[in-house]
N, C-alpha and C. Protein backbone atom coordinates (compact mmCIF):
# COMPACT_ATOMS: atom_id res chain seq x y z
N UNK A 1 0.84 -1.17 0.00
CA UNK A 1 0.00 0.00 0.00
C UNK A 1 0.89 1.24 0.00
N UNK A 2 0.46 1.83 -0.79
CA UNK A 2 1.28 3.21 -1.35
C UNK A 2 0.25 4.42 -0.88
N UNK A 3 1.37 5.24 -0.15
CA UNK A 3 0.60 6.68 0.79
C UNK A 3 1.76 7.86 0.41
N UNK A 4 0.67 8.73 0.65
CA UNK A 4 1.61 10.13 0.65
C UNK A 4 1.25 11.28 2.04
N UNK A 5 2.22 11.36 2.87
CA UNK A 5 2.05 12.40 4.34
C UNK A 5 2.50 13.40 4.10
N UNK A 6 1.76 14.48 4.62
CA UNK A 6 2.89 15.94 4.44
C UNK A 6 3.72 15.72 6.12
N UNK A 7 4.72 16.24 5.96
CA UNK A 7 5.92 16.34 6.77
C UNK A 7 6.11 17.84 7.21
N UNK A 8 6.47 18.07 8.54
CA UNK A 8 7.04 19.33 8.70
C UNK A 8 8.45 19.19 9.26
N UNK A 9 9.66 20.26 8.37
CA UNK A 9 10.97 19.87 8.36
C UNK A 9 11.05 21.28 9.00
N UNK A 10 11.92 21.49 10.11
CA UNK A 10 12.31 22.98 10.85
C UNK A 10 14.06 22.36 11.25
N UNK A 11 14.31 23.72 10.66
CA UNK A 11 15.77 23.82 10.91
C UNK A 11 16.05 23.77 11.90
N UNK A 12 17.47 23.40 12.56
CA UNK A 12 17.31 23.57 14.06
C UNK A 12 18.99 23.65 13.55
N UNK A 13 20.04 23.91 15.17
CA UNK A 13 21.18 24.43 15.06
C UNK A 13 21.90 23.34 13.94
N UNK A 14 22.13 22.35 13.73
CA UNK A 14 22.67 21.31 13.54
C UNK A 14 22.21 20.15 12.49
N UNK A 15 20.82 20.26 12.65
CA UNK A 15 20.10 19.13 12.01
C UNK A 15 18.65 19.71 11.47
N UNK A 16 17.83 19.09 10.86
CA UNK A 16 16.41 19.14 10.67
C UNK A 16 15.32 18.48 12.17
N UNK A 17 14.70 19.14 12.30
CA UNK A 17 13.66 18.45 13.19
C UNK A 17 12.52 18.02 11.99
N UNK A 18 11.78 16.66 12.47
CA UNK A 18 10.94 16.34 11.55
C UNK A 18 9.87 16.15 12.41
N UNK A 19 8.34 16.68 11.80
CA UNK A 19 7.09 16.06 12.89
C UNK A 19 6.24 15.38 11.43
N UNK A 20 5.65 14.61 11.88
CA UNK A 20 4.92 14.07 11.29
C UNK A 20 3.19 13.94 11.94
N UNK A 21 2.63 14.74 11.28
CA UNK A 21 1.46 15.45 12.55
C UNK A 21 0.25 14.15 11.99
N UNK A 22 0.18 13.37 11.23
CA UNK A 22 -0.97 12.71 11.04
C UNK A 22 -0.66 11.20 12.01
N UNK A 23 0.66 11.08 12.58
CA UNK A 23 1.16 10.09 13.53
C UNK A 23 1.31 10.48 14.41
N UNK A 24 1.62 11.87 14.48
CA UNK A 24 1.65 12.44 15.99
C UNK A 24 3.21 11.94 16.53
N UNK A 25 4.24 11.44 15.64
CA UNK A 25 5.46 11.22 15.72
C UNK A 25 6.60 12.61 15.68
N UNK A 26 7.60 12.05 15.51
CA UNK A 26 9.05 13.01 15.41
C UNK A 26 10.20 11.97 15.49
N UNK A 27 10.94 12.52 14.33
CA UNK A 27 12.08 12.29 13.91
C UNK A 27 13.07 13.43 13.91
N UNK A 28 14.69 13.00 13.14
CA UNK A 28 15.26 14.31 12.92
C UNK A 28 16.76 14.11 11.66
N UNK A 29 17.20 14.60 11.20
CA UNK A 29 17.94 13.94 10.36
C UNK A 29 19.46 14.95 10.28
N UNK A 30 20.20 14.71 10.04
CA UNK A 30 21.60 15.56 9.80
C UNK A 30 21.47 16.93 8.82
N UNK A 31 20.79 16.37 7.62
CA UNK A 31 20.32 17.51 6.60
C UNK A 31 19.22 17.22 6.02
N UNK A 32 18.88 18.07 4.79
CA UNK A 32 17.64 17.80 4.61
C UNK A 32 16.79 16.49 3.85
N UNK A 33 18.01 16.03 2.86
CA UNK A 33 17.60 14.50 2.35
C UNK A 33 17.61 13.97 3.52
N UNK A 34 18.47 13.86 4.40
CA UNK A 34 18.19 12.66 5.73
C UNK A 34 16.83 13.03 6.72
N UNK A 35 16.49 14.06 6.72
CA UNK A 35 15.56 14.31 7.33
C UNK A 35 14.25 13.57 6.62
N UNK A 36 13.99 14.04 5.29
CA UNK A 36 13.35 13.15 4.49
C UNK A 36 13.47 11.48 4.45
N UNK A 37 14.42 11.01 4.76
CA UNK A 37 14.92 10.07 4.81
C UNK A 37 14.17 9.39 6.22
N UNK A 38 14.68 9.90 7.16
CA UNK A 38 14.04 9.24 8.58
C UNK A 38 12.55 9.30 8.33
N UNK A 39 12.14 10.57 7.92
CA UNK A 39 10.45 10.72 8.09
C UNK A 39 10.05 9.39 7.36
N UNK A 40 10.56 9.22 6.21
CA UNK A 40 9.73 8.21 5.60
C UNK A 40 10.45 7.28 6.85
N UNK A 41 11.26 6.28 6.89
CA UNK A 41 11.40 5.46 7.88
C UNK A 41 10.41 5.15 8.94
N UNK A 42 10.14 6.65 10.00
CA UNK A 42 9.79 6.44 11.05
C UNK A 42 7.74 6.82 10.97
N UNK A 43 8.00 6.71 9.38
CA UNK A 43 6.63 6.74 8.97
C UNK A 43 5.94 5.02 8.96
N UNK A 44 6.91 4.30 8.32
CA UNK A 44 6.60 2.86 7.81
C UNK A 44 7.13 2.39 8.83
N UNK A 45 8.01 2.36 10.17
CA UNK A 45 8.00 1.45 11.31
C UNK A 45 6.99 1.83 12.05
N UNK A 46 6.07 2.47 12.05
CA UNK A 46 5.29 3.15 12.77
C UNK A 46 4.05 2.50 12.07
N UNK A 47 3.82 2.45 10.79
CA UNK A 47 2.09 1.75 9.97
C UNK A 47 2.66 0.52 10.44
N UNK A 48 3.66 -0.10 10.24
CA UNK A 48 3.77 -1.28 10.38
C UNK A 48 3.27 -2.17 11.70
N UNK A 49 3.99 -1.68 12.64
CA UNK A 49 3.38 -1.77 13.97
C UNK A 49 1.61 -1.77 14.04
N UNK A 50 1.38 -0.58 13.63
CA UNK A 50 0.36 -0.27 14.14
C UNK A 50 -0.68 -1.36 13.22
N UNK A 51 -0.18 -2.06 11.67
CA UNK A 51 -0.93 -3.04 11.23
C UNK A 51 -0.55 -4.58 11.69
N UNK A 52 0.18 -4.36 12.83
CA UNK A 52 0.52 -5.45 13.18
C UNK A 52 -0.51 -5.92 14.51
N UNK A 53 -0.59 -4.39 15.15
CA UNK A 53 -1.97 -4.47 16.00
C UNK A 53 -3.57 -4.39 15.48
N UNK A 54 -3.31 -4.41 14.32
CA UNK A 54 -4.45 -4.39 13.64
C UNK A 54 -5.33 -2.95 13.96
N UNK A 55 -4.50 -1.89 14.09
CA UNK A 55 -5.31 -0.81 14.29
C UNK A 55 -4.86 0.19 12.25
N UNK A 56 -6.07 0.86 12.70
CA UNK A 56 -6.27 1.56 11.31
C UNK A 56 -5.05 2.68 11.21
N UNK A 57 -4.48 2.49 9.91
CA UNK A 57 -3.42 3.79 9.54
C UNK A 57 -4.07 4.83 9.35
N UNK A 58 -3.78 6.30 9.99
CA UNK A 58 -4.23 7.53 9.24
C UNK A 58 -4.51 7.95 7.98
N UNK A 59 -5.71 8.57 7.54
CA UNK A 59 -5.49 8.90 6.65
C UNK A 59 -4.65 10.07 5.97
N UNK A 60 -3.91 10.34 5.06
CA UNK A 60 -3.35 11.40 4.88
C UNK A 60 -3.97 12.66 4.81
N UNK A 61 -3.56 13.69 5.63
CA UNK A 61 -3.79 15.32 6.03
C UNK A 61 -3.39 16.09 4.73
N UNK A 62 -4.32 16.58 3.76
CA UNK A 62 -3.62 17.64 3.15
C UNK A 62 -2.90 18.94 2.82
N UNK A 63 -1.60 18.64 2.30
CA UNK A 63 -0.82 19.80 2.85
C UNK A 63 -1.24 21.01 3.35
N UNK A 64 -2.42 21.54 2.33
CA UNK A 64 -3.11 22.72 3.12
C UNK A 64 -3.55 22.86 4.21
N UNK A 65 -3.84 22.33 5.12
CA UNK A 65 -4.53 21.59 6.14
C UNK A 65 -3.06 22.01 7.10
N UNK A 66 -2.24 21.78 6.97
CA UNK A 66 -0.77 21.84 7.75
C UNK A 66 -0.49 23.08 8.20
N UNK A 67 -0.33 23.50 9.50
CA UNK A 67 -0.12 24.88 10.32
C UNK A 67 1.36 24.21 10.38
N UNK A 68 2.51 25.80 10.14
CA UNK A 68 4.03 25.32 10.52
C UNK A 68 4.39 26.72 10.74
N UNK A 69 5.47 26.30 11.38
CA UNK A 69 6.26 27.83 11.46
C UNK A 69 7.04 28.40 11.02
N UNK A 70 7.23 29.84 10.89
CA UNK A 70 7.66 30.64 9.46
C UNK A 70 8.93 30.01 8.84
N UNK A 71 9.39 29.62 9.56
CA UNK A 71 10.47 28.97 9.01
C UNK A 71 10.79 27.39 8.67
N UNK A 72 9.77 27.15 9.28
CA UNK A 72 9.79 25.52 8.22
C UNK A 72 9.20 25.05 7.19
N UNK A 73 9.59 24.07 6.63
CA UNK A 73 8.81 23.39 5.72
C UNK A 73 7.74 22.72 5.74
N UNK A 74 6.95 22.73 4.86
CA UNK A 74 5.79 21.51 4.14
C UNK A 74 6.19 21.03 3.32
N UNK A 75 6.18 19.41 3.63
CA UNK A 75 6.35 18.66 1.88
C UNK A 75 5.87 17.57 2.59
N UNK A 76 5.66 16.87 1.03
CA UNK A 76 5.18 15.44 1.54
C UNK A 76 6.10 14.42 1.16
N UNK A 77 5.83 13.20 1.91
CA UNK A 77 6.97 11.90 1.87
C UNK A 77 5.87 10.82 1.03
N UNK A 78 6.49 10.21 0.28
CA UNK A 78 5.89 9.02 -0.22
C UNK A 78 6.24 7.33 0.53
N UNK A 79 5.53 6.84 0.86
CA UNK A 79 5.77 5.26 1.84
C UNK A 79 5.26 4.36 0.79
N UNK A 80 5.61 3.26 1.40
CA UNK A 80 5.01 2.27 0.32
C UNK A 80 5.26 1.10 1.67
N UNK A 81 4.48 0.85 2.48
CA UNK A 81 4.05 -0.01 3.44
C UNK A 81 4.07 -1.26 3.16
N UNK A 82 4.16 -1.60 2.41
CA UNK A 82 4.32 -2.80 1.94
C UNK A 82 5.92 -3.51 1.46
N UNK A 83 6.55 -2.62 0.78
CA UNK A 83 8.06 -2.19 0.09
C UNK A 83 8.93 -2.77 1.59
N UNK A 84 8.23 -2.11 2.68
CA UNK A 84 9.14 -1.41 4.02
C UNK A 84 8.90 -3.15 4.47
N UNK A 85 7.99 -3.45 4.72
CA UNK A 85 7.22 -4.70 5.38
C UNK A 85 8.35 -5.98 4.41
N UNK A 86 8.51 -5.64 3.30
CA UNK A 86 9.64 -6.65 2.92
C UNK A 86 11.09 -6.87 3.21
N UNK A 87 11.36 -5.32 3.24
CA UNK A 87 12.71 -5.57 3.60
C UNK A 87 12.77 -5.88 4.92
N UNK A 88 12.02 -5.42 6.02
CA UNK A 88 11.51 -5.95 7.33
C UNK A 88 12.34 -7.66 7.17
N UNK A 89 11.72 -8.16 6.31
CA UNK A 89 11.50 -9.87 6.28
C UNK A 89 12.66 -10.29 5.98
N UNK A 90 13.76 -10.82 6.91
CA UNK A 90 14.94 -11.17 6.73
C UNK A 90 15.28 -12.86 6.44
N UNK A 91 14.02 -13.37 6.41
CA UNK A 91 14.01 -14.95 6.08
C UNK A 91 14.46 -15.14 5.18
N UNK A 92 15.09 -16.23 5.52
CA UNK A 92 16.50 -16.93 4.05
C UNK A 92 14.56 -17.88 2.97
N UNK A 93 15.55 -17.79 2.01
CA UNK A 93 14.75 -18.23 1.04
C UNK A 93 15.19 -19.19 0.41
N UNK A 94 15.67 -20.31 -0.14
CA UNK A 94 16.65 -21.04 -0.77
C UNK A 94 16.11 -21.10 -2.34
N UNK A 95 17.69 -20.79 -2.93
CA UNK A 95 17.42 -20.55 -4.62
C UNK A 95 18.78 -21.69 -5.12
N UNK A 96 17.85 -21.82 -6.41
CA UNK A 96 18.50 -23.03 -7.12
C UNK A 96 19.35 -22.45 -8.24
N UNK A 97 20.95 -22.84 -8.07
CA UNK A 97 21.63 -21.87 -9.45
C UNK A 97 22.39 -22.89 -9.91
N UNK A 98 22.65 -22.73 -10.98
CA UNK A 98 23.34 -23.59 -11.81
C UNK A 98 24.70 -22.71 -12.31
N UNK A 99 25.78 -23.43 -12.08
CA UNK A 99 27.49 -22.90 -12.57
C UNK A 99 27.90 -24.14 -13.44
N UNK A 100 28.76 -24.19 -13.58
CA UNK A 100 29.85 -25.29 -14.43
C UNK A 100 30.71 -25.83 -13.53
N UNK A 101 30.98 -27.40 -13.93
CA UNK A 101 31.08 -28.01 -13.07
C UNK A 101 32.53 -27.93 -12.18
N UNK A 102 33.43 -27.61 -13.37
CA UNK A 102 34.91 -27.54 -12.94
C UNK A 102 34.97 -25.44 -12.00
N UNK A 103 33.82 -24.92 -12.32
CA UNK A 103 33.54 -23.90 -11.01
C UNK A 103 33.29 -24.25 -9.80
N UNK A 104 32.04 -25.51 -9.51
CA UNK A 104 32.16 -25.98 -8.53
C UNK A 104 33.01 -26.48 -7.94
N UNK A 105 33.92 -27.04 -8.22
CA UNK A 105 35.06 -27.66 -7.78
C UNK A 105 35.76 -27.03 -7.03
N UNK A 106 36.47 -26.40 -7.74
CA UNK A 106 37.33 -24.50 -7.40
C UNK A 106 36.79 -24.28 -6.77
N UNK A 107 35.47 -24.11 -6.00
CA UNK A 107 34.93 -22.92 -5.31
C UNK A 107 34.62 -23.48 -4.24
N UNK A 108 34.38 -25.48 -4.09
CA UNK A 108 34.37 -25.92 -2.90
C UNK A 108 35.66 -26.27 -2.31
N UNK A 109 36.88 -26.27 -3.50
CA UNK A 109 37.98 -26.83 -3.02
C UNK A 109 38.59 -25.48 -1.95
N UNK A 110 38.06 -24.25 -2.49
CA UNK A 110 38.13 -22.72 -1.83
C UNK A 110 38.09 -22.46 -0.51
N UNK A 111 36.82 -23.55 -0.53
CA UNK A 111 36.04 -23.10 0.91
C UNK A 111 34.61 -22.23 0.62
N UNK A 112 34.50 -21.95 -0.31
CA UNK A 112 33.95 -20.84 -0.38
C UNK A 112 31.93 -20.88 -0.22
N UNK A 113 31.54 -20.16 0.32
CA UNK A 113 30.43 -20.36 1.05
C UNK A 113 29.56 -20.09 -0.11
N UNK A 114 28.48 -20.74 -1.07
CA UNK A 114 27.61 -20.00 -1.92
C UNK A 114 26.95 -19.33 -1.62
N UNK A 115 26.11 -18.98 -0.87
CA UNK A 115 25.21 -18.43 -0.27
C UNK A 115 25.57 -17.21 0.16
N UNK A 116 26.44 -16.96 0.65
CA UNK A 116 27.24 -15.75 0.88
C UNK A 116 27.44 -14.97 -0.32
N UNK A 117 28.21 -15.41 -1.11
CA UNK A 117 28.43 -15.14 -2.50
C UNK A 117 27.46 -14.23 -3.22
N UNK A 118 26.57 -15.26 -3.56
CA UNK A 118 25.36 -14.95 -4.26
C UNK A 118 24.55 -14.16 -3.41
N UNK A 119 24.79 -13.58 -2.10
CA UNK A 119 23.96 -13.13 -1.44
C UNK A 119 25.01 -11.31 -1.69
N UNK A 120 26.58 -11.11 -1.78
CA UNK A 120 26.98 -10.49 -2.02
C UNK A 120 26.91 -9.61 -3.43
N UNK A 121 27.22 -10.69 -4.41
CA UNK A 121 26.72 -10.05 -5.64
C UNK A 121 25.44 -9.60 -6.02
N UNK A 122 24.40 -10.34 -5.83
CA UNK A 122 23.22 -9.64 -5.52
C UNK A 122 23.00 -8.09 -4.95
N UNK A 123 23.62 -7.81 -3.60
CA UNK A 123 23.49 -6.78 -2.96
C UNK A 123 24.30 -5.62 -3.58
N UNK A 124 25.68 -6.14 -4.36
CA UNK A 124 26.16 -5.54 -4.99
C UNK A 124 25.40 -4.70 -6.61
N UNK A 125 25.50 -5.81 -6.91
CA UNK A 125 24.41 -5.34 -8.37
C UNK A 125 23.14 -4.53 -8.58
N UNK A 126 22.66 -5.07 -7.16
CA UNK A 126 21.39 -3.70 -6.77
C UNK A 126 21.57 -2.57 -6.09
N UNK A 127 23.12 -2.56 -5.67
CA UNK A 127 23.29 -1.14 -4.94
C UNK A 127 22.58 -1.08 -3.73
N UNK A 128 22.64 -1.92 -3.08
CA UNK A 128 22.53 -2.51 -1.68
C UNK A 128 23.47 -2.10 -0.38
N UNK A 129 23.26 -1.65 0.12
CA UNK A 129 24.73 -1.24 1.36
C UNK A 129 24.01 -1.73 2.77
């Protein structure tokens, strides 16, 4: 499930303060992508939970609707509750790959762990950190 919240971002000495008034939460981030950054975060550990208690997510507040102060921002964050709920899910999955045979060899004579491997290049190739 795909949502959109408006966010209020206020400068503060050092960092962004973030509120998120339809959760009634707060976050805060180093600058302003990270600030954006946590909000969505502490947006989707927050639905998550709360669909884990089976209570209803907010509906989204429209930006107009948003009182802030002169110096902060309105914008909105995009979640995808579902997206968040996967990477959440750290369960191994087992996948079937096929190499050549004199690779296998080499790679058990190595030591070398497949699963690891294939779990590296993967993370690599998608730009994973």
């Amino acid at each position: 499930m795909k949502r959109v919240y408006p966010i209020i971002l206020t400068p503060d000495d050092e960092m962004f303060l973030v509120n998120v008034p339809d959760f009634d939460i707060m976050t805060q981030g180093t600058d302003l992508a990270n600030a954006i950054e946590m909000a969505r975060d502490v947006i989707c550990i927050t639905a998550v939970d709360m669909q884990d208690e089976n209570k209803t997510l907010p509906e989204p507040s429209a930006v107009s609707s948003i009182k802030a102060e002169k110096n902060s921002i309105v914008t909105l964050v995009d979640v995808d509750f579902d997206a968040y709920r996967r990477m959440l899910d750290n369960r191994t999955v087992k996948k079937n790959c096929t190499i050549p045979s004199w690779l296998n060899v080499k790679a058990e004579e190595a030591g070398i762990n497949f699963s690891s491997v294939l779990r590296e290049a993967l993370e690599n190739r998608l730009n994973i950190r």
